[in-house]
Protein backbone atom coordinates (compact mmCIF):
# COMPACT_ATOMS: atom_id res chain seq x y z
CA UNK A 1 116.38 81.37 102.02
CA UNK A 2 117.52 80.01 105.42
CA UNK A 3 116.03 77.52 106.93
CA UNK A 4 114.03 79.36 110.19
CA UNK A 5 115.29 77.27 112.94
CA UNK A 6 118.96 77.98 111.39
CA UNK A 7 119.20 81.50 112.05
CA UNK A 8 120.89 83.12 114.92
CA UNK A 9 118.40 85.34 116.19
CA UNK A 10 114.53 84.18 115.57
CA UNK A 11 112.37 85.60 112.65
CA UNK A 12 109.44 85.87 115.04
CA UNK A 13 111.24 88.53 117.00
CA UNK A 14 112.64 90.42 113.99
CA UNK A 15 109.95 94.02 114.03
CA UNK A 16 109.23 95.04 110.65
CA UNK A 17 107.22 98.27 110.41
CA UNK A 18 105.58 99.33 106.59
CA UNK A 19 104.26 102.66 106.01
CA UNK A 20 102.41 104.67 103.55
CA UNK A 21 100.49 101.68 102.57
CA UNK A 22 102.71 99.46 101.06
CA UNK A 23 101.63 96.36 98.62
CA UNK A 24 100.27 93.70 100.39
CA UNK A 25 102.74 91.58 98.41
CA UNK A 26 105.61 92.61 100.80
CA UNK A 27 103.78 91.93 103.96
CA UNK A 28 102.50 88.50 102.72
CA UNK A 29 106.03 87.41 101.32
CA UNK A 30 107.57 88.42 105.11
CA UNK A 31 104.97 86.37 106.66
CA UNK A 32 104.98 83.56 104.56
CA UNK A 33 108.80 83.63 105.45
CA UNK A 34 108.39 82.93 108.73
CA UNK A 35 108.65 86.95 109.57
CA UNK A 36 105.35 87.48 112.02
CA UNK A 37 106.07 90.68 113.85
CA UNK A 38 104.73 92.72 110.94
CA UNK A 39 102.74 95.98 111.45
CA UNK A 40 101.23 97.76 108.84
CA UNK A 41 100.13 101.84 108.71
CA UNK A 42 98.31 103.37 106.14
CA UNK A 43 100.27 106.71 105.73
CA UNK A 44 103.07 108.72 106.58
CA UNK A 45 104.43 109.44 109.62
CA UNK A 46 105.75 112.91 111.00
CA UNK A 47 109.56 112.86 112.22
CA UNK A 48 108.47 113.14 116.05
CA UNK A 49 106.14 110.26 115.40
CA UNK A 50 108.91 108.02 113.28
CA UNK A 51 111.44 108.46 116.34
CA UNK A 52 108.76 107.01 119.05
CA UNK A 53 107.77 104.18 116.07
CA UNK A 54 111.45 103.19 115.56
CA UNK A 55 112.47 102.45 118.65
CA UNK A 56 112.23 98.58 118.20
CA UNK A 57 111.98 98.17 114.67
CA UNK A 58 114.59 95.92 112.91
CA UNK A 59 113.25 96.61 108.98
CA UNK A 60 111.55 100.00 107.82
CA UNK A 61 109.46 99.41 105.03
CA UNK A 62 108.55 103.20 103.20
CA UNK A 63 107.71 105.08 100.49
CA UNK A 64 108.48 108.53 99.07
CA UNK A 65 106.83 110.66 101.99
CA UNK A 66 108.68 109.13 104.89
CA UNK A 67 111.91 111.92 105.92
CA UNK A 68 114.31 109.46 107.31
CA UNK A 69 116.40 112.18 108.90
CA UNK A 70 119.51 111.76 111.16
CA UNK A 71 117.38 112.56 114.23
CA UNK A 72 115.20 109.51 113.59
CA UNK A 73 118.30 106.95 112.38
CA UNK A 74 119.76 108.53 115.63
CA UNK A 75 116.92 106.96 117.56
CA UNK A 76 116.88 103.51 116.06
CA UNK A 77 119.12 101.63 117.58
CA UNK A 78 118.02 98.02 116.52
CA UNK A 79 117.64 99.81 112.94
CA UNK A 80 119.23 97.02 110.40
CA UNK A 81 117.94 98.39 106.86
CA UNK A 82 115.32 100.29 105.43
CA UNK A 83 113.34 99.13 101.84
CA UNK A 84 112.48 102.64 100.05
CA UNK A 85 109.38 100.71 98.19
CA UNK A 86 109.66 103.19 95.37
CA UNK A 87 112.41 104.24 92.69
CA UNK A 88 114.03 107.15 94.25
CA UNK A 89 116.19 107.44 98.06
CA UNK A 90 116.42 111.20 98.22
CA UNK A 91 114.12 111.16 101.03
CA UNK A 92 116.61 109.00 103.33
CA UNK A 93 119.50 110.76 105.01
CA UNK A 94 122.11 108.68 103.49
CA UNK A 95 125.25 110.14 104.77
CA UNK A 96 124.20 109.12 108.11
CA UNK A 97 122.25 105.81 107.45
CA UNK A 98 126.13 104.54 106.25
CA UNK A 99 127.45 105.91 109.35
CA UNK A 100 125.23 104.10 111.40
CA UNK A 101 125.74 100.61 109.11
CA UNK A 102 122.07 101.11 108.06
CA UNK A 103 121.54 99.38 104.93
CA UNK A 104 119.05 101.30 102.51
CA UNK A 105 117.49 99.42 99.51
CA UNK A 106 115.14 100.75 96.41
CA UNK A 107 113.30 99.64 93.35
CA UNK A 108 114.69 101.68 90.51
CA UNK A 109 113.04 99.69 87.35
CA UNK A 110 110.20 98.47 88.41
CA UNK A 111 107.82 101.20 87.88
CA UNK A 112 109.38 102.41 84.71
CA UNK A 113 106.91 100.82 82.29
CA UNK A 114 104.01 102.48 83.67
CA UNK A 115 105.28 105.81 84.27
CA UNK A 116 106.46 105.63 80.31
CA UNK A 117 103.04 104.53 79.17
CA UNK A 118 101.43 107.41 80.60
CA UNK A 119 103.74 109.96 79.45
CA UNK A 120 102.93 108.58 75.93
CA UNK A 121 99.10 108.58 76.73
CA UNK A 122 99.41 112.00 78.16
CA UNK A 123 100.86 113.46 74.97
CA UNK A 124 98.20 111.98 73.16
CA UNK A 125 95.48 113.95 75.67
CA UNK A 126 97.82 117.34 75.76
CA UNK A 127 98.60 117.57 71.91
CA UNK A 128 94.82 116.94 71.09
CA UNK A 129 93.72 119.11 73.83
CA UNK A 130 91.49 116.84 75.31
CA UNK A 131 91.67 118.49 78.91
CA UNK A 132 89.72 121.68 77.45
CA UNK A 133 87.24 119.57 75.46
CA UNK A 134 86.44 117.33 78.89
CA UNK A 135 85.85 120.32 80.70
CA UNK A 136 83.53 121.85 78.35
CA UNK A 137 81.32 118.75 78.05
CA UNK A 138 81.37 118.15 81.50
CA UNK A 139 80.00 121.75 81.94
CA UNK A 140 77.38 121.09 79.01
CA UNK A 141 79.69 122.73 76.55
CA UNK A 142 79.79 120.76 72.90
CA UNK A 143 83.43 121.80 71.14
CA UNK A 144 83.90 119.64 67.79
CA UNK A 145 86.51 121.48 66.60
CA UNK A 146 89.98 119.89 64.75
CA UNK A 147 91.34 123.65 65.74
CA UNK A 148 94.74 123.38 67.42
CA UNK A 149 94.69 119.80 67.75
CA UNK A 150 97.48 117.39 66.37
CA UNK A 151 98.84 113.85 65.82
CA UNK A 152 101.78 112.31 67.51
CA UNK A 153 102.98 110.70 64.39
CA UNK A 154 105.91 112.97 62.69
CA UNK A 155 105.96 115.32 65.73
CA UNK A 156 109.88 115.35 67.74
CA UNK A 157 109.68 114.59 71.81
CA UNK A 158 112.52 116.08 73.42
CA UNK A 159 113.70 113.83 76.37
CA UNK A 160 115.52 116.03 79.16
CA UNK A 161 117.50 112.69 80.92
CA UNK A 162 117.73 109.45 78.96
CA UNK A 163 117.63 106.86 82.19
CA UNK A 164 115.78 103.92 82.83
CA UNK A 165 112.29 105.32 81.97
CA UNK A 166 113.51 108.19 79.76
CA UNK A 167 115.05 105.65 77.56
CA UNK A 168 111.33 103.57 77.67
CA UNK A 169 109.78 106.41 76.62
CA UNK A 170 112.08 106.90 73.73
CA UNK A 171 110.79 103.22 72.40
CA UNK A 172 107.55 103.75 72.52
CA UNK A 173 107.41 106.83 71.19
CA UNK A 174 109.26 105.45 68.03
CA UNK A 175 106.92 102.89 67.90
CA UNK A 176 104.13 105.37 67.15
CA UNK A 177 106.20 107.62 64.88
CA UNK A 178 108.05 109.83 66.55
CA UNK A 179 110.97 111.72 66.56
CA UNK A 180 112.93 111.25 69.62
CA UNK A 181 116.31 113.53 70.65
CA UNK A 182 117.38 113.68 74.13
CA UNK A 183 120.27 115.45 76.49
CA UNK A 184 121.65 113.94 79.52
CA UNK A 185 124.59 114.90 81.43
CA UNK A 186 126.15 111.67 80.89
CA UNK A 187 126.76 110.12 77.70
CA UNK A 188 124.03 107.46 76.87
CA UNK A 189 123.32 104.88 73.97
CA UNK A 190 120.33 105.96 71.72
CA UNK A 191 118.08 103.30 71.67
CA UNK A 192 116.57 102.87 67.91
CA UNK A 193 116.81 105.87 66.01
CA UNK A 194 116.76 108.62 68.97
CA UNK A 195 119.38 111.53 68.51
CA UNK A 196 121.56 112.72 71.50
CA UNK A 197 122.04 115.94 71.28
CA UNK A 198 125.10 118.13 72.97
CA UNK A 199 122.84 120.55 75.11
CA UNK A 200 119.27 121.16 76.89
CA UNK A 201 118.62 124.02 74.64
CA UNK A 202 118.93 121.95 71.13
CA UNK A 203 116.19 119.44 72.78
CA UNK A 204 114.11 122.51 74.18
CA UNK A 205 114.06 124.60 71.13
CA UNK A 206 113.64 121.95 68.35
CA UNK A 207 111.23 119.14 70.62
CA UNK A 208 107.01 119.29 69.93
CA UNK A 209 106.69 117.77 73.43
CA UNK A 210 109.77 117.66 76.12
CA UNK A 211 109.50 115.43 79.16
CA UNK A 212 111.68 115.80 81.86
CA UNK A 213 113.33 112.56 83.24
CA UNK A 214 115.81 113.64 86.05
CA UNK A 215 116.78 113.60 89.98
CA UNK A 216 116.40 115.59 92.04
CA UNK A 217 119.82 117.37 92.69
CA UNK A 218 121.02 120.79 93.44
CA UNK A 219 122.02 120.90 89.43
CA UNK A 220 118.27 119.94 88.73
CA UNK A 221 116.19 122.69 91.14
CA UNK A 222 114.20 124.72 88.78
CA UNK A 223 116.18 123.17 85.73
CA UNK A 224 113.00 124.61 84.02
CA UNK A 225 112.72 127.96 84.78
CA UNK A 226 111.68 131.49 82.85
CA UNK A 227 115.06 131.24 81.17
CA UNK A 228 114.73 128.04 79.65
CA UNK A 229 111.42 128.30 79.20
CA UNK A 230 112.59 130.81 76.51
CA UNK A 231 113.82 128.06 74.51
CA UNK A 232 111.20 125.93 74.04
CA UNK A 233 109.78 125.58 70.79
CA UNK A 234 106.46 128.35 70.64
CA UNK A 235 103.02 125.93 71.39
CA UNK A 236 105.65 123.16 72.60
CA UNK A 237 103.78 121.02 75.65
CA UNK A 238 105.66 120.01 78.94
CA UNK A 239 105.67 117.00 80.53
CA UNK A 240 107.16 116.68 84.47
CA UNK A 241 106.70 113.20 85.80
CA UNK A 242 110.15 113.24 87.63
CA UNK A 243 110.87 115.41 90.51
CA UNK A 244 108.97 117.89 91.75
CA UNK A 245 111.45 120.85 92.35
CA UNK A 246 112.18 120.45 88.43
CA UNK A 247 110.17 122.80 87.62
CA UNK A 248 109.79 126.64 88.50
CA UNK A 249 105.52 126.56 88.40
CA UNK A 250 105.26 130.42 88.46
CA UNK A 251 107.16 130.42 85.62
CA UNK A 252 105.55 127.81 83.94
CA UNK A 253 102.03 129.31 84.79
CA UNK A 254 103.19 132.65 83.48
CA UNK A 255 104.39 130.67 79.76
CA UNK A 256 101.04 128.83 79.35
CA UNK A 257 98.97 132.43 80.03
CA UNK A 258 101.38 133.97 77.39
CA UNK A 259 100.21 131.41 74.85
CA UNK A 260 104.66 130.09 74.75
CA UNK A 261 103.59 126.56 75.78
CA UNK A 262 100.79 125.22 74.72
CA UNK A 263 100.05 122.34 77.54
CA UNK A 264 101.82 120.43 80.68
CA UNK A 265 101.22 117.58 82.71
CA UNK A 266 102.87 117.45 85.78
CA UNK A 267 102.54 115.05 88.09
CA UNK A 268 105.03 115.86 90.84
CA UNK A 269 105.24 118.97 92.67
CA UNK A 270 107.75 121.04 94.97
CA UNK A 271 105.06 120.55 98.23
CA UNK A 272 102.48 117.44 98.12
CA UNK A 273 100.14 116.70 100.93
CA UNK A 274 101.01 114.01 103.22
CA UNK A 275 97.54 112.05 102.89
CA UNK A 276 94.84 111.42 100.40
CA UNK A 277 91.77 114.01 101.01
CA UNK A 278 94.30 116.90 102.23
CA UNK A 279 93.92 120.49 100.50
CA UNK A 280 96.30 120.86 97.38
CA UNK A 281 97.44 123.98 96.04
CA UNK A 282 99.42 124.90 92.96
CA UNK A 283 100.16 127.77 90.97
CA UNK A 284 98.67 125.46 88.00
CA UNK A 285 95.36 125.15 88.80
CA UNK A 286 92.87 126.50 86.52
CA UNK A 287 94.76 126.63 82.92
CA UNK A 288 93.88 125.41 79.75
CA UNK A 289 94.91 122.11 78.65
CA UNK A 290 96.96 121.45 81.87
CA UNK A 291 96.92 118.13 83.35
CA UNK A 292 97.15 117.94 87.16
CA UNK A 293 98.32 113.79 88.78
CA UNK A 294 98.82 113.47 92.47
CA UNK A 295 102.00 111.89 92.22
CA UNK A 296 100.77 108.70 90.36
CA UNK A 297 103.14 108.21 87.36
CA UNK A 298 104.48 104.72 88.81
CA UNK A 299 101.33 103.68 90.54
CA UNK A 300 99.77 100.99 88.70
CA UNK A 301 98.93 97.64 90.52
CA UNK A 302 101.61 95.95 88.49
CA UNK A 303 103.95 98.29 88.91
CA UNK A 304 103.33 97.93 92.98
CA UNK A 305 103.63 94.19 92.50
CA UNK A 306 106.65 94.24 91.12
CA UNK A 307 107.95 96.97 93.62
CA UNK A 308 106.59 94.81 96.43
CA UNK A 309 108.72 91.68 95.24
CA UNK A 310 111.95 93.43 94.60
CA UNK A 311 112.74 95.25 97.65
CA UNK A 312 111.48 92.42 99.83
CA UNK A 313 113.77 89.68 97.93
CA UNK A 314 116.81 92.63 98.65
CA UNK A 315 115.74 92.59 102.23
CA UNK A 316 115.09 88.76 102.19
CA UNK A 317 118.83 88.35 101.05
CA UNK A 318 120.04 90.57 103.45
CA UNK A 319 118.54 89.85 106.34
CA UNK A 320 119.29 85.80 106.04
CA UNK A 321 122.63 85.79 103.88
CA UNK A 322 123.88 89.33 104.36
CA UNK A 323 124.13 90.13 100.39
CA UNK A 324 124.06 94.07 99.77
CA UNK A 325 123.55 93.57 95.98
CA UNK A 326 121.53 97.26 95.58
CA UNK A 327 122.45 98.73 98.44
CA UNK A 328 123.13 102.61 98.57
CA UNK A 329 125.01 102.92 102.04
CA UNK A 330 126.53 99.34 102.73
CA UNK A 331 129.22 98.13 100.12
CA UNK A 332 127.49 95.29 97.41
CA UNK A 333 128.51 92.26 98.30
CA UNK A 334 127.20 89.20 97.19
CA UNK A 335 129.01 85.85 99.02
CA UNK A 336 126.97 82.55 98.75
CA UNK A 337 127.01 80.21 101.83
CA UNK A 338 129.37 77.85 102.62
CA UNK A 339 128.54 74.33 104.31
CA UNK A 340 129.39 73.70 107.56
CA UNK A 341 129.71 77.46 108.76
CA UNK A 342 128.00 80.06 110.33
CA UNK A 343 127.93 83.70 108.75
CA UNK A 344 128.69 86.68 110.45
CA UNK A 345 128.20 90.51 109.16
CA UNK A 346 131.11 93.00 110.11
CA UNK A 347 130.33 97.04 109.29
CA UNK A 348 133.01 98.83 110.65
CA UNK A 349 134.39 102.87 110.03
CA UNK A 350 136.40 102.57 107.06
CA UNK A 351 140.13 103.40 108.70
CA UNK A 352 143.57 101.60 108.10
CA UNK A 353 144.00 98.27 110.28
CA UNK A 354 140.45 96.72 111.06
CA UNK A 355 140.38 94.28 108.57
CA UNK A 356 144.25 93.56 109.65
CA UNK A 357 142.57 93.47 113.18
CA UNK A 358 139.92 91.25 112.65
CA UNK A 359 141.75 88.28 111.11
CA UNK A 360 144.79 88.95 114.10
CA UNK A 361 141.94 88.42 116.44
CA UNK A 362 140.49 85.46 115.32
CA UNK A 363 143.81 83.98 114.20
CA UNK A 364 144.80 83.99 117.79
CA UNK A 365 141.80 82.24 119.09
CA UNK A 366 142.34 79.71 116.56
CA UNK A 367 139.23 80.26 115.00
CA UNK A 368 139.07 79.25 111.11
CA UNK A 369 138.33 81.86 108.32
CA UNK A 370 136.32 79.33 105.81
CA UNK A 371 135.21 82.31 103.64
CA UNK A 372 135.50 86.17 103.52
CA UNK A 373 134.92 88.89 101.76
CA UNK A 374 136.01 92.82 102.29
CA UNK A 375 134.53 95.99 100.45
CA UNK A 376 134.28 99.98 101.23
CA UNK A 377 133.02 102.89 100.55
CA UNK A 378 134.21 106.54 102.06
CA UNK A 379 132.70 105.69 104.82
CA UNK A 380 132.47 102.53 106.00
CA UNK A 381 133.87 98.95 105.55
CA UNK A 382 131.55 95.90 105.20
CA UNK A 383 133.23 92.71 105.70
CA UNK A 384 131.34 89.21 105.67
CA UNK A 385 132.80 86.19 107.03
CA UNK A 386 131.91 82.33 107.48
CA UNK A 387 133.53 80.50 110.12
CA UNK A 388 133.35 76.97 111.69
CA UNK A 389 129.82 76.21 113.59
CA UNK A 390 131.42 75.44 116.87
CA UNK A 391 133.15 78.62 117.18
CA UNK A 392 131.10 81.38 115.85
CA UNK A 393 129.51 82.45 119.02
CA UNK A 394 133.21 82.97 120.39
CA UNK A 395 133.71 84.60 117.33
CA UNK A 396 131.09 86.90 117.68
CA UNK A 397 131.95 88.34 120.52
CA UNK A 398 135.19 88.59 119.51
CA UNK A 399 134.38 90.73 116.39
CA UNK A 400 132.30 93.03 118.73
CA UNK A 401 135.32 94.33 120.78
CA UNK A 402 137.51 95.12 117.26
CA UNK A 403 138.21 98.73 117.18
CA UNK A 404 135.78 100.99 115.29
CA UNK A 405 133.30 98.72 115.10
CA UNK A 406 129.81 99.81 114.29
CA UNK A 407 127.56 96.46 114.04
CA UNK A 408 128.03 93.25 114.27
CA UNK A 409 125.54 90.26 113.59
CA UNK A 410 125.77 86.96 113.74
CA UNK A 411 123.37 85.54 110.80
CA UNK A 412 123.02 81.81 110.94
């Protein structure tokens, strides 16, 4: 990290704002950086709220509640990059956090472990029927009965997306005896003795248990539904710990009355309230051998841990170096300092002549290029530059008059 009295503009005036209660993990590690403008809210905030919040704020810190929509980017101007503290981005306008030079980090592996473990644990509960037998002992009901309930061990799970935690799954599974086959859209290498197979319908019709591992995409909405439903193997359980429009839940209600699917769990839904205590409603409520999360597949105090420490090291590293390693709207680029310069950050509208335009600039004003580095996407270009000490404030301003320009910062 950069030494604080190094850097161009001082830590104690950089405004970080977290929301939906974020690990303490982040907060401390920005702190203990020297990072003291830090605030902290416990939930989510409404888009109205977000655009008077933003105003100021440097660093967003959020989870998956949190709409960053084009009408709050549009209001934060100081707005350098956001750290989704989660796996997924989907709920960050993305298209016009590049336009703006926002840069938008994640954590895509670091809850994968736990979600995996509990869709294992879950098929252990669902194929038993342990949900019913709860219920009735809770309500003073005693049901030893073996009747319908089954072991793991020789059974097939049917993975629907073979990804980072789809691909966990299929080890553990293994691990416990099971047969593991799985479809995704793009060709993946079976890990141990899994099976790809060529379509959804092979996995759906032949799988004891299919769990659905997928984004959330127009190709994915109600990728479930009382079509494919049809194809599921009769008394076959569901398990949805992905995305929540995955699944159509009328249809799904409709297959578990009719005795087709024998159990779900589903732990993400197509609405979810925005705070903990707030009325939930779903078209699942109320079934046998159904299990009901609220959205807690990747919350485990680990799993937050580890969330905390990787999208604050991505921020870290941009913030004080300018490295993009992650990054879904800025171009990756990972330069290490140079001695004897200072760095400055370039994110420009990606059009013929501005990279041509910078170096004619600074060439002109005799002002050194010790170390660069160029890279685009459709949008936008990201260029990173370290120049001599003594002339990177002239440079600075320089770099702010170069034609489509959309940020400039001078880091250290």
């Amino acid at each position: 990290m950069i030494d604080k009295k190094n850097t161009s503009y001082p830590k104690e005036k950089i405004n970080i704002l977290f929301l939906e209660n974020i690990s303490e993990t982040a907060v401390k590690n920005f702190k203990e950086a020297g990072y003291s403008s830090v605030r902290k809210i416990g939930g989510a905030l409404s888009e109205e709220e977000l655009i008077k919040e933003i105003k100021d704020v440097h660093l967003l810190g959020i989870r998956s509640k949190t709409q960053i929509t084009a009408k709050v980017l549009a209001a934060a101007t100081k707005l350098q990059a956001i750290g989704c503290f989660c796996i997924g981005v989907n709920q960050v306008d993305l298209k016009s956090a590049t336009k703006q030079g926002v840069t938008v980090f994640n954590a895509p592996y670091s809850n994968t472990r736990s979600v995996a473990e509990l869709v294992i644990g879950l098929s252990i509960l669902l194929i038993r029927r342990i949900p019913d037998k709860n219920k009735a002992a809770h309500e003073g009901i005693w049901m030893k009965e073996a009747k319908g309930s089954y072991e793991l061990r020789g059974k097939t799970l049917g993975l629907i997306g073979y990804g980072n935690i789809g691909s966990q799954v299929s080890v553990l599974a293994e691990a416990i005896g099971m047969k593991v086959i799985f479809y995704d859209v793009v060709t993946k290498l079976p890990l141990g003795n899994a099976i790809s197979k060529k379509t959804m319908k092979e996995v759906l019709s032949q799988a004891d248990i299919v769990s659905l591992h997928v984004p959330e995409t127009a190709s994915t909405t109600n990728l479930i539904n009382k079509t494919t439903l049809k194809h599921f193997k009769k008394g076959s359980i569901l398990i949805n710990y992905a995305r929540g429009e995955v699944v159509d839940l009328e249809a799904l209600r409709k297959a578990i009355l009719d005795g087709a699917i024998s159990g779900a769990a589903i732990d993400v839904f197509p609405w979810e309230p925005e705070k903990n205590g707030d009325r939930f409603q779903t078209p699942l409520q109320d079934l046998p051998n159904v299990i009901l999360t609220p959205h807690i597949g990747g919350s485990t105090e680990e799993a937050q841990l580890n969330i905390g420490e990787d999208v604050s090291n991505k921020l870290f590293q941009y913030l004080e170096m300018g490295i993009t390693s992650g990054s879904h709207t800025v171009p990756s680029i990972d330069l290490p300092p140079q001695e004897g310069t200072h760095r400055i950050l370039h994110i420009h509208r990606n059009v013929p002549g501005v990279l041509s335009e910078i170096n004619t600039t600074l060439s002109q004003n005799k002002i050194n290029i010790l170390g660069q580095y160029l890279k685009t996407n459709d949008e936008i270009g990201y260029v990173v530059l370290d120049v001599d000490k003594k002339l990177s404030n002239h440079a600075f301003q320089l770099l702010k008059e170069v034609k489509d320009t959309i940020k400039v910062r001078l880091l250290y």
